[in-house]
N, C-alpha and C. Protein backbone atom coordinates (compact mmCIF):
# COMPACT_ATOMS: atom_id res chain seq x y z
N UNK A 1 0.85 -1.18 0.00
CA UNK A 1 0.00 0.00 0.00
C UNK A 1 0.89 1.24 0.00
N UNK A 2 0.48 2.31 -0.52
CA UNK A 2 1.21 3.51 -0.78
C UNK A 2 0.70 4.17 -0.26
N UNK A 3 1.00 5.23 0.82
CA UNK A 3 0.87 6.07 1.90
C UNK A 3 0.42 7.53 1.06
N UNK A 4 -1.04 8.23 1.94
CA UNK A 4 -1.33 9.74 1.17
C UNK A 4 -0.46 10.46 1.08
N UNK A 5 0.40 10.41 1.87
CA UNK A 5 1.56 11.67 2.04
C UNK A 5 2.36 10.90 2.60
N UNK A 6 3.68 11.52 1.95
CA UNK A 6 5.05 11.79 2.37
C UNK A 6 6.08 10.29 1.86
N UNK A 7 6.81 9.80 2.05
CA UNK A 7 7.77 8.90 1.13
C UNK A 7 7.60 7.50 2.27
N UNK A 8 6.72 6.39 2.35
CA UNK A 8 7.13 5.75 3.73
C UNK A 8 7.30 4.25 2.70
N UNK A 9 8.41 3.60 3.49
CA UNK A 9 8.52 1.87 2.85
C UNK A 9 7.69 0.83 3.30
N UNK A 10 6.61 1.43 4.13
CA UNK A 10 5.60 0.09 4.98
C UNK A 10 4.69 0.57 5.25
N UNK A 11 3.55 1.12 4.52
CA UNK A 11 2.60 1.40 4.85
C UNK A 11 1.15 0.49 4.88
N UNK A 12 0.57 -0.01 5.62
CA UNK A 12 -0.38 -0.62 5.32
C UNK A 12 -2.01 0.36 6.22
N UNK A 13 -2.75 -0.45 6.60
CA UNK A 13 -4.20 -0.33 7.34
C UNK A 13 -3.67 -0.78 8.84
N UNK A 14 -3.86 0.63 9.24
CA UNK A 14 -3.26 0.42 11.27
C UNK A 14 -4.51 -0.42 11.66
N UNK A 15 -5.62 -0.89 11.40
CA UNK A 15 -6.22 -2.37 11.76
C UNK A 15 -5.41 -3.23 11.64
N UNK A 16 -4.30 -3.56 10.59
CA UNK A 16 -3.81 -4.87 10.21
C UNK A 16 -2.76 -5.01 10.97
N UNK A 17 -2.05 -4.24 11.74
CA UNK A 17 -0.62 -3.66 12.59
C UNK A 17 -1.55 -3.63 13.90
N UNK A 18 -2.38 -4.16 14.76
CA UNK A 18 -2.41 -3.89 16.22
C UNK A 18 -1.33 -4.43 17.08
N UNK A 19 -0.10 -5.10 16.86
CA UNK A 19 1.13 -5.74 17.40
C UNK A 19 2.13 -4.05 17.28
N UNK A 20 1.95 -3.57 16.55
CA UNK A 20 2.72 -2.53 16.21
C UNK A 20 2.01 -1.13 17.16
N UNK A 21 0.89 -1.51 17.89
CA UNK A 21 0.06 0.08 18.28
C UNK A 21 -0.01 -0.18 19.90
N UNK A 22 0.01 0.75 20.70
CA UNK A 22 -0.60 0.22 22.23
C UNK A 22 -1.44 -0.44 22.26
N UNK A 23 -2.03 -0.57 23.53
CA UNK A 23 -3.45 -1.04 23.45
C UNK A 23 -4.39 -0.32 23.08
N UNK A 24 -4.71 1.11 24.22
CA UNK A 24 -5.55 2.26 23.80
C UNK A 24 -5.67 2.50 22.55
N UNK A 25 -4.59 2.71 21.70
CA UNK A 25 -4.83 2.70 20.11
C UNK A 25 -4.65 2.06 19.37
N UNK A 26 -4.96 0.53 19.83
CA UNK A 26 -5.42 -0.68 18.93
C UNK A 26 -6.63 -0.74 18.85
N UNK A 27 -7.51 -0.37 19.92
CA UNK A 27 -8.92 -0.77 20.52
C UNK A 27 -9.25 0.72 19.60
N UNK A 28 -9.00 1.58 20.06
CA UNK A 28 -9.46 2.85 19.18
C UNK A 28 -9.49 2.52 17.97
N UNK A 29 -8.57 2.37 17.02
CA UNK A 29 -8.37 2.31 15.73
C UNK A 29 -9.47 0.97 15.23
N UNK A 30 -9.50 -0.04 15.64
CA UNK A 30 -10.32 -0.95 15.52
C UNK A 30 -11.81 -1.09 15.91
N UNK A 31 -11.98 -0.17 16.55
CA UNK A 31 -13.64 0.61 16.99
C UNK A 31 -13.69 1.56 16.09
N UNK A 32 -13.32 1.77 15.57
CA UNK A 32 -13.52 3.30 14.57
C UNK A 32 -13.85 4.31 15.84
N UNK A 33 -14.11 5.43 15.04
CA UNK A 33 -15.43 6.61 15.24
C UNK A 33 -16.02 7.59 14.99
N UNK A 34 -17.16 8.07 14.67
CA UNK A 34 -17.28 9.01 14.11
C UNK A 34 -17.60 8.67 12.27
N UNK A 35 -18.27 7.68 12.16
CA UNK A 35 -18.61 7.13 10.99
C UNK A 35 -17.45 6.93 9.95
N UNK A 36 -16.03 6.85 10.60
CA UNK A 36 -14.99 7.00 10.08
C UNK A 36 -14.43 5.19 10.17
N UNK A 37 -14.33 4.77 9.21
CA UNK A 37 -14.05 3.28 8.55
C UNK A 37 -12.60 3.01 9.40
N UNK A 38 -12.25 2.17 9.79
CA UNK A 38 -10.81 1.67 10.54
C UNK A 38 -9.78 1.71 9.04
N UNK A 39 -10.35 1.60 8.06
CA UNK A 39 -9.20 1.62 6.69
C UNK A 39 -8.68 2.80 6.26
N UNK A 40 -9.27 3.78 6.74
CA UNK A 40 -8.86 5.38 6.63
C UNK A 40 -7.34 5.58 7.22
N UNK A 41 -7.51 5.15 8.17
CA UNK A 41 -6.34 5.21 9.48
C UNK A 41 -5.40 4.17 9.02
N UNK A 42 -4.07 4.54 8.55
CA UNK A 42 -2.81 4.23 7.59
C UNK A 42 -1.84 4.34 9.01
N UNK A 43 -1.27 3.21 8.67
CA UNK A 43 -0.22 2.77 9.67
C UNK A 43 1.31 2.89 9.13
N UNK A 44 2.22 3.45 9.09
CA UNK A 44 3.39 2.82 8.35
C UNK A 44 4.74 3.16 9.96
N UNK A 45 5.36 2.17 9.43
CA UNK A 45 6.18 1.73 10.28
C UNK A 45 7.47 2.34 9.89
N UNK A 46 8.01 3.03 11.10
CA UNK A 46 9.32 3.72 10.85
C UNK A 46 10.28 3.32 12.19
N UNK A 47 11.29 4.09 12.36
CA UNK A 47 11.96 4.13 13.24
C UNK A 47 12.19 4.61 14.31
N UNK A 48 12.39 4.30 15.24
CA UNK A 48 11.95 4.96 16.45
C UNK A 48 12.69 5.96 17.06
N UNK A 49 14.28 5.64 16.30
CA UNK A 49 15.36 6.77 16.90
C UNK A 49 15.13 8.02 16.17
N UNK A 50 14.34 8.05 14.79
CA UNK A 50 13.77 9.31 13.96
C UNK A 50 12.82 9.67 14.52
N UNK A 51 12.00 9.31 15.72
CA UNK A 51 10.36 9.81 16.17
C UNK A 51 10.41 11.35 15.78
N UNK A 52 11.34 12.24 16.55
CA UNK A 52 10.75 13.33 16.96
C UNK A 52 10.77 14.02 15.55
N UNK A 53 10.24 14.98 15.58
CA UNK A 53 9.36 15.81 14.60
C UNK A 53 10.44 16.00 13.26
N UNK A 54 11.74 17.19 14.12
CA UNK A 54 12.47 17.85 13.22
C UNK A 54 13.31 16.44 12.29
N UNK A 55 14.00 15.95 12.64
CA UNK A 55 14.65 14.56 12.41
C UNK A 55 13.94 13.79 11.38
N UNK A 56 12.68 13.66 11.83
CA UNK A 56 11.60 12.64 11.15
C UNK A 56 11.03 13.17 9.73
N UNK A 57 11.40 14.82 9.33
CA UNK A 57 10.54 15.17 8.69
C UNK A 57 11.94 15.57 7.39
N UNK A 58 13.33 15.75 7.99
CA UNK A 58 14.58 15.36 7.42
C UNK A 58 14.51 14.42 6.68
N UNK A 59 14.28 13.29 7.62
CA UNK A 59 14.50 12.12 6.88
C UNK A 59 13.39 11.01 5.44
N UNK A 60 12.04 12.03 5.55
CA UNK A 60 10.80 11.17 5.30
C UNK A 60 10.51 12.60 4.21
N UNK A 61 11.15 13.69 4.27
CA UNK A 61 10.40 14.71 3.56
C UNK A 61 9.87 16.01 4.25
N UNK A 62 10.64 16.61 3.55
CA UNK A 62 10.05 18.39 4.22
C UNK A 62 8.59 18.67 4.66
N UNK A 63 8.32 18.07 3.52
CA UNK A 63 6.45 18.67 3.17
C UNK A 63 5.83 18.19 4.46
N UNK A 64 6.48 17.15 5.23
CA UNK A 64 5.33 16.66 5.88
C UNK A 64 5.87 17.99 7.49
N UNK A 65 6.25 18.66 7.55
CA UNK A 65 6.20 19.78 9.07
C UNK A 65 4.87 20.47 8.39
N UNK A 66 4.36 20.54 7.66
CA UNK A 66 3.13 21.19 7.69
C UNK A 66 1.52 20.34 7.41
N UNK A 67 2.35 18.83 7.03
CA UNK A 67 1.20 18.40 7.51
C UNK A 67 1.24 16.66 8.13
N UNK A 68 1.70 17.30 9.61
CA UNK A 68 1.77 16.23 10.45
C UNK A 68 1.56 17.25 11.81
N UNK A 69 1.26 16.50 12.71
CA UNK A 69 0.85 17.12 13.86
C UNK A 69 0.73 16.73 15.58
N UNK A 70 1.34 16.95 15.99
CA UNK A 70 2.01 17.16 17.62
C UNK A 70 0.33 17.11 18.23
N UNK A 71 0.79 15.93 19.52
CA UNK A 71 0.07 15.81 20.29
C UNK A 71 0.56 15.58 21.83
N UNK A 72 0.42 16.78 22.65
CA UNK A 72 0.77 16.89 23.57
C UNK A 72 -0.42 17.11 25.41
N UNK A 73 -0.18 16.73 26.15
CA UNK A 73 -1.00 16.54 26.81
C UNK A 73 -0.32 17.48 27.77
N UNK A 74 -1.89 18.21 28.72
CA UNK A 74 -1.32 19.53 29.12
C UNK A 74 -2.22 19.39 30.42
N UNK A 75 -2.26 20.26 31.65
CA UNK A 75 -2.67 19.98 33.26
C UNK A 75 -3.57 21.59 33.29
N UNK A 76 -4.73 21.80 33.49
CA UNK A 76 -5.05 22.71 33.87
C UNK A 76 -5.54 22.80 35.21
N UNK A 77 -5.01 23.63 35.93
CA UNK A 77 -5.26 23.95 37.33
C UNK A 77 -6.04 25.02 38.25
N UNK A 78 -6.85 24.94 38.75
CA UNK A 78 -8.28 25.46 39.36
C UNK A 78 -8.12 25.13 41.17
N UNK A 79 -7.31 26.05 41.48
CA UNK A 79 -7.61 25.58 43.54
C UNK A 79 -6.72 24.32 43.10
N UNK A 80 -7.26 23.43 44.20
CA UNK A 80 -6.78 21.73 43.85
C UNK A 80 -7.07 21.22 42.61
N UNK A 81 -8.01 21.23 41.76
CA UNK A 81 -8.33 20.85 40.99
C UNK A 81 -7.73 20.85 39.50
N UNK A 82 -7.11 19.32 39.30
CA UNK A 82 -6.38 19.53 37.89
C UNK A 82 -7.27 18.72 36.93
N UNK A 83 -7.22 19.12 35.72
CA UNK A 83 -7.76 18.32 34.81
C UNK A 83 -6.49 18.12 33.30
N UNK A 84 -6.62 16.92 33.64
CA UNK A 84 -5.78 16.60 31.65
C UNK A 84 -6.48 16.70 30.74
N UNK A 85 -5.54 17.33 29.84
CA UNK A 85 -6.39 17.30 28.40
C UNK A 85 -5.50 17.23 26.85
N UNK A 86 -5.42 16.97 25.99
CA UNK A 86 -4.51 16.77 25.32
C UNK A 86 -4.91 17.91 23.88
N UNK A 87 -3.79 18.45 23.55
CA UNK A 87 -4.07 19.91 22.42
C UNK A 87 -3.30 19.34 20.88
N UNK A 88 -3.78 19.23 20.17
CA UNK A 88 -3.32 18.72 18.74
C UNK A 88 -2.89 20.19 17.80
N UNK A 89 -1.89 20.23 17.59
CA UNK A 89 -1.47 20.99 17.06
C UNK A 89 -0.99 20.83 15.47
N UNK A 90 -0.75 21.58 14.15
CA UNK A 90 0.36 21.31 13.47
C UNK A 90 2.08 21.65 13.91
N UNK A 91 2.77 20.32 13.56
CA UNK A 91 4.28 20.54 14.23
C UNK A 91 5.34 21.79 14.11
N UNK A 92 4.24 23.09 12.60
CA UNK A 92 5.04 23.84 12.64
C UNK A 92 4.13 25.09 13.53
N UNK A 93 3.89 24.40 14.26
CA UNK A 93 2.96 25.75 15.49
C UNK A 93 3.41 25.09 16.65
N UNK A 94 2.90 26.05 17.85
CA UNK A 94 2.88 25.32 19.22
C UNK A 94 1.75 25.69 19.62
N UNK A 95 1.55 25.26 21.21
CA UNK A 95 0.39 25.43 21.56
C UNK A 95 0.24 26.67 22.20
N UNK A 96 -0.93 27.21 22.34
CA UNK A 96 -1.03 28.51 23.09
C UNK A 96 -1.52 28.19 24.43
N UNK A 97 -0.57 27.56 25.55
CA UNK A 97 -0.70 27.14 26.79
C UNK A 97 -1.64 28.18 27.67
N UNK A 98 -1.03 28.94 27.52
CA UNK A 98 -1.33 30.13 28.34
C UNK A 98 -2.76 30.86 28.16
N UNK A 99 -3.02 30.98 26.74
CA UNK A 99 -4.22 31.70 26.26
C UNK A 99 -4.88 30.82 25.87
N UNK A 100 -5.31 30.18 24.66
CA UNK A 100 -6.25 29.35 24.40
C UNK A 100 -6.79 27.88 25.26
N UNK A 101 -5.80 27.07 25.88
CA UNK A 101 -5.84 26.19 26.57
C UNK A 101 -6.17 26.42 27.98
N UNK A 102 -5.57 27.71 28.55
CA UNK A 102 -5.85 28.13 29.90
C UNK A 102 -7.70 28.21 30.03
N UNK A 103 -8.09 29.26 29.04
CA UNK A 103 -9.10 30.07 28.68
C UNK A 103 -10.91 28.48 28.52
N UNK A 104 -10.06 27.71 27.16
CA UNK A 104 -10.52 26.49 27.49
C UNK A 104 -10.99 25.73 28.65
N UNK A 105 -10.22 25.48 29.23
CA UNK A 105 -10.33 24.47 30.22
C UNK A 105 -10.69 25.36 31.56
N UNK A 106 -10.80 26.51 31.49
CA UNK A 106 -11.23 27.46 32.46
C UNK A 106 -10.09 27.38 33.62
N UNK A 107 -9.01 27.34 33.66
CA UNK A 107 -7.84 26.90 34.35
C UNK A 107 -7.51 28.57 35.08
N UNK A 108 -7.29 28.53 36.15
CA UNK A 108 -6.12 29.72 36.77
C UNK A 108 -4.62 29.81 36.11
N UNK A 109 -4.14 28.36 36.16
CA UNK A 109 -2.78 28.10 35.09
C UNK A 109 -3.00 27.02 34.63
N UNK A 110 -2.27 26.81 33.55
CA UNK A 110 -2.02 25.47 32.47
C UNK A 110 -0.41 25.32 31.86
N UNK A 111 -0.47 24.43 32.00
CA UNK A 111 0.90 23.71 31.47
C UNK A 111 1.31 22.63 31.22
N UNK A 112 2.08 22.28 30.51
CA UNK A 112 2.36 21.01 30.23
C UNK A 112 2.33 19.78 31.04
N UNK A 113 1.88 18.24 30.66
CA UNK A 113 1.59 17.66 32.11
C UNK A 113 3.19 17.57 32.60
N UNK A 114 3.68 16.88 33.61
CA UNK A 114 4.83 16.07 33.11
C UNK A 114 4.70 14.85 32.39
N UNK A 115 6.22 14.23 32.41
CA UNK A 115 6.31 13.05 31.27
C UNK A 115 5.38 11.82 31.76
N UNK A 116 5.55 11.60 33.22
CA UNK A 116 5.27 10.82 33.79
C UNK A 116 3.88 10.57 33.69
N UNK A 117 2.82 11.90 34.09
CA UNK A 117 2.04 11.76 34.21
C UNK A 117 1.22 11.36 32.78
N UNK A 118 1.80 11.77 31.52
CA UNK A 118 1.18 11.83 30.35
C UNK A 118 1.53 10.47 29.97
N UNK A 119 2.49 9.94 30.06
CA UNK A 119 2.56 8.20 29.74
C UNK A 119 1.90 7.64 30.81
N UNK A 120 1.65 7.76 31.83
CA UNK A 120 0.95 7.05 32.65
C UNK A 120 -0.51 7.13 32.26
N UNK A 121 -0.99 8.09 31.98
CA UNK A 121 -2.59 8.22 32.37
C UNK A 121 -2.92 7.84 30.99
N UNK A 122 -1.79 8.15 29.32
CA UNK A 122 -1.84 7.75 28.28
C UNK A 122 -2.42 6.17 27.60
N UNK A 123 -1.28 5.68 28.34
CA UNK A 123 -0.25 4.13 28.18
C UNK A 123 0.14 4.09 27.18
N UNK A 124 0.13 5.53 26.62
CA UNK A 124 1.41 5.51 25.58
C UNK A 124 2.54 5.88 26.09
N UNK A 125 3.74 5.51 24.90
CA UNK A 125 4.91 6.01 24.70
C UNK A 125 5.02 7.95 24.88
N UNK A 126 6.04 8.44 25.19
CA UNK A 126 6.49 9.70 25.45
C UNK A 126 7.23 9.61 24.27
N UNK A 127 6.73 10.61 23.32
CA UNK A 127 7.29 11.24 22.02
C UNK A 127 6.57 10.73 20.83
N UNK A 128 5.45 9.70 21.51
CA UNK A 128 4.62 9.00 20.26
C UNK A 128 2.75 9.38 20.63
N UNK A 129 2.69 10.41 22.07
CA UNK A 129 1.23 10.60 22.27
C UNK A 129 0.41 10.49 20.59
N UNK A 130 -0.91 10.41 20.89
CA UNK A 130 -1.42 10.32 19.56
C UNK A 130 -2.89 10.78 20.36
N UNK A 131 -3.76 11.68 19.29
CA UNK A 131 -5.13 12.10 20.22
C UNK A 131 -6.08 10.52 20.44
N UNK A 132 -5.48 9.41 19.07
CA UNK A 132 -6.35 7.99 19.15
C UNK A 132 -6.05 7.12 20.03
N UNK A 133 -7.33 7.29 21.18
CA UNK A 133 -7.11 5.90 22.24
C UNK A 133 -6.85 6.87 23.09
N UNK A 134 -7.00 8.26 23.50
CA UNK A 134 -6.80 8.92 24.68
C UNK A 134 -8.10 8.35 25.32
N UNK A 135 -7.99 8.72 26.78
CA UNK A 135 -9.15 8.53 27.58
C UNK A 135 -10.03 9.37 27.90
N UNK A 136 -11.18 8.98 27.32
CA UNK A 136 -12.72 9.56 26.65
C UNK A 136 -13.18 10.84 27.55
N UNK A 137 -12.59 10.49 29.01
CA UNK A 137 -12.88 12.00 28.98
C UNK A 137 -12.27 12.89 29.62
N UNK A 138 -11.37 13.04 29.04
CA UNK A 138 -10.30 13.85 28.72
C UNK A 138 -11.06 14.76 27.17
N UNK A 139 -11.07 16.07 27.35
CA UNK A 139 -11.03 17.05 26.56
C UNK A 139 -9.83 17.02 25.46
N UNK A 140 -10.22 17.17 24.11
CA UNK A 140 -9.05 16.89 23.23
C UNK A 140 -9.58 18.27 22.32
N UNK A 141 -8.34 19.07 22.20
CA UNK A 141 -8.59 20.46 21.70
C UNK A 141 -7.85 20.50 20.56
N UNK A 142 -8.19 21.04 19.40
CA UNK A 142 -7.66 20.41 18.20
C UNK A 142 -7.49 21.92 17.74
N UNK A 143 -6.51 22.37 16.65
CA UNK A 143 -6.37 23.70 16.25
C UNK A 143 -7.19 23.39 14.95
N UNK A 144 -7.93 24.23 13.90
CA UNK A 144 -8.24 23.84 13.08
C UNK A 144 -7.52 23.64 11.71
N UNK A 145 -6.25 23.90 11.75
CA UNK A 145 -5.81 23.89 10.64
C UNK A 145 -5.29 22.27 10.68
N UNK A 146 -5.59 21.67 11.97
CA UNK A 146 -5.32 20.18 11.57
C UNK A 146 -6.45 19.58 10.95
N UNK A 147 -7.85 20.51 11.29
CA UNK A 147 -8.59 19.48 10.72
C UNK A 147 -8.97 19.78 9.00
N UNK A 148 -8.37 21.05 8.98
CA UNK A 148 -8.60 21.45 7.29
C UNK A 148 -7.34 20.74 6.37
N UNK A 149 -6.68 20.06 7.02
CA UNK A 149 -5.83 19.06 6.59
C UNK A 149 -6.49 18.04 5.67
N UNK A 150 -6.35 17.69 4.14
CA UNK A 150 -6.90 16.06 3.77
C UNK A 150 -6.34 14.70 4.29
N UNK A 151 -5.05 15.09 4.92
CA UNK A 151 -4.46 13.55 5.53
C UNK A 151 -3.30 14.57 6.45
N UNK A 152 -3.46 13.89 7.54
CA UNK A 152 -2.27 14.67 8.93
C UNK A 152 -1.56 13.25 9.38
N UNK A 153 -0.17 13.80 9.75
CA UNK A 153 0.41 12.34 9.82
C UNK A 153 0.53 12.62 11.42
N UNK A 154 0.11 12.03 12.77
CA UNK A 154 0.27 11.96 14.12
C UNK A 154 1.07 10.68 14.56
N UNK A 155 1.00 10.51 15.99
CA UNK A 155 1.84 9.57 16.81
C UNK A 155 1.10 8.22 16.44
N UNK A 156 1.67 7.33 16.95
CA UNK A 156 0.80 6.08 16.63
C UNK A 156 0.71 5.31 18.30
N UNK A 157 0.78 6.30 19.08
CA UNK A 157 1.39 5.69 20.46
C UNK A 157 2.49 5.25 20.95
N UNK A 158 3.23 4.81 19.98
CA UNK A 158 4.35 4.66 20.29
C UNK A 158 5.52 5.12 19.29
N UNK A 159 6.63 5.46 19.79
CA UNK A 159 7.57 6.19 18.97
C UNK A 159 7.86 5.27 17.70
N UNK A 160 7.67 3.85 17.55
CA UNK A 160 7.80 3.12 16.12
C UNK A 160 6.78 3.43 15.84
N UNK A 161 7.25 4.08 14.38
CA UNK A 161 5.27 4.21 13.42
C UNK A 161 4.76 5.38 13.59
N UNK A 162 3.89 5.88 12.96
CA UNK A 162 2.95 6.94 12.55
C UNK A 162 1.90 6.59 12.12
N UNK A 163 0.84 7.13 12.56
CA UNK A 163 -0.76 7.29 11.95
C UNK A 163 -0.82 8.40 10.64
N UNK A 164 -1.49 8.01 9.24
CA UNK A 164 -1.69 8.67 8.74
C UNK A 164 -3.29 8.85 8.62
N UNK A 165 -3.67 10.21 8.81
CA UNK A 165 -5.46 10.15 9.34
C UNK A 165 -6.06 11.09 8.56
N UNK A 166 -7.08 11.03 7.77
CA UNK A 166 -7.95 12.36 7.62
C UNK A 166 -8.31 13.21 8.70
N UNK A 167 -8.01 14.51 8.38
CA UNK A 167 -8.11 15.54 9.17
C UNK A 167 -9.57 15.78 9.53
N UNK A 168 -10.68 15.70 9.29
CA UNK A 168 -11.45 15.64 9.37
C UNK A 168 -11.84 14.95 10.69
N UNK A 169 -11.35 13.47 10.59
CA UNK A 169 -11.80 12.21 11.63
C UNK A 169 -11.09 12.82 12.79
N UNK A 170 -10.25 13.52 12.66
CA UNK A 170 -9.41 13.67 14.30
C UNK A 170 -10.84 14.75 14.82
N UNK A 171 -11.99 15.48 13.99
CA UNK A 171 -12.27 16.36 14.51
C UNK A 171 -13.59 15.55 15.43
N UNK A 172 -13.56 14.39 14.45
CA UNK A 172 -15.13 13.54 15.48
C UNK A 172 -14.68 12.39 16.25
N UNK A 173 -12.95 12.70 16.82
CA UNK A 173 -12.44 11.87 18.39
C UNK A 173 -13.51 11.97 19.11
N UNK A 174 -13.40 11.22 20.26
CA UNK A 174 -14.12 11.53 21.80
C UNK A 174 -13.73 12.70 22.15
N UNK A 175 -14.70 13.50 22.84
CA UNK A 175 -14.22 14.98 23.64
C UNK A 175 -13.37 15.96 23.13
N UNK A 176 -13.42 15.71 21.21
CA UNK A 176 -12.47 16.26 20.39
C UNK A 176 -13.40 17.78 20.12
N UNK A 177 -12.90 18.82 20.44
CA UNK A 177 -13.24 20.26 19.97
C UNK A 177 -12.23 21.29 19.45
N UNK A 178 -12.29 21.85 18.27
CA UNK A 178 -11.90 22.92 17.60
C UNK A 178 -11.93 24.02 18.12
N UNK A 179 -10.53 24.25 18.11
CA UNK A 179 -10.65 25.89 19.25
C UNK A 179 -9.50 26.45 18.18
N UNK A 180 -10.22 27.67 18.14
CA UNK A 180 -9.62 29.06 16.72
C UNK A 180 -8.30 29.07 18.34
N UNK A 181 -7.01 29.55 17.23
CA UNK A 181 -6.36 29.88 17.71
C UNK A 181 -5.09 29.14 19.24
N UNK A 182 -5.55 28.03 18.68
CA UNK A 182 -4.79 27.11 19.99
C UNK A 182 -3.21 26.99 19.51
N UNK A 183 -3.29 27.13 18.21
CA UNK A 183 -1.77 26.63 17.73
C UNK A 183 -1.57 27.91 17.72
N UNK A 184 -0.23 28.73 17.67
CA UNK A 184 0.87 29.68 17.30
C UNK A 184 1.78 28.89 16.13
N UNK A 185 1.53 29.95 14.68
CA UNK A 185 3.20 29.46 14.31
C UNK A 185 4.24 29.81 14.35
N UNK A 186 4.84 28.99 14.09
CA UNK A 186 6.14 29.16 14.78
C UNK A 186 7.30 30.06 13.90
């Protein structure tokens, strides 16, 4: 199978690869959602010492820093009260912690979770989050220029591999909402 975007040597249907995905986003990907077919969702298998963004996009093709996209999980804080939530960005933006995510989640402050806590509460990999197979309710805040995307390449849960997804489907995740202005570019 030949991948929508970008140059990959193993691309198949991330249904056919659940040995290759966590659990959370085996069970996700294989439940669908959002009237969105499990064959949409393109699996291809890479390397894990290339995960991170700049490196990965060296090695696989320029084109894809504008259309692949960072998923990072962030703590908003109220008195005692924290809540996780995870912000999907494109990789050539960041997130607007402070303003859009604060503002969101109705937080006093917001910030990044730590590592710990985001692979833990994940059971993904750290450097491979992916918004598929987060836990349902958890708020997932999406910038829109990921979803005006025709194919966005994200984490696959774990740092081997990438999801290639219609932009669209990331917008009908669980607890998935479009918020103007969450990404900054960079």
């Amino acid at each position: 199978m030949r991948a929508p975007i970008g140059s990959f040597d193993n691309a198949a249907p991330a249904a056919d690869r659940p040995d290759l995905l966590t659990a959370p986003v085996a069970a996700a990907v294989t439940a669908g959602w959002g009237g969105f077919p499990a064959d949409q969702i393109i699996h291809v298998d890479t390397d894990p010492a290339i995960a991170d963004t700049a490196v990965f996009v060296e090695h696989h093709g320029a084109d894809l820093l504008g259309r692949s996209a960072n998923c990072v999980v962030v703590a908003g804080k109220r008195g005692g009260d924290v809540t996780l939530a995870a912000c999907l960005v494109l990789s050539n933006s960041r997130v607007d912690v402070n303003g859009a995510v604060r503002k969101r989640l109705g937080a006093r402050k917001a910030s990044f979770a730590p590592m710990d806590t985001a692979v833990g509460e994940t059971g993904m990999e750290y450097g491979g989050i992916t918004p598929i197979g987060l836990p349902v309710s958890w708020p997932l805040l999406i910038d829109p220029a990921v979803v005006d995307e025709e194919w966005v390449l994200i984490g696959s849960g774990s740092r081997r591999g990438k999801l290639i997804v219609p932009g669209k489907a990331l917008a009908a995740l669980p607890g998935a909402t479009v918020v103007e202005g969450l990404g900054i570019r960079s």
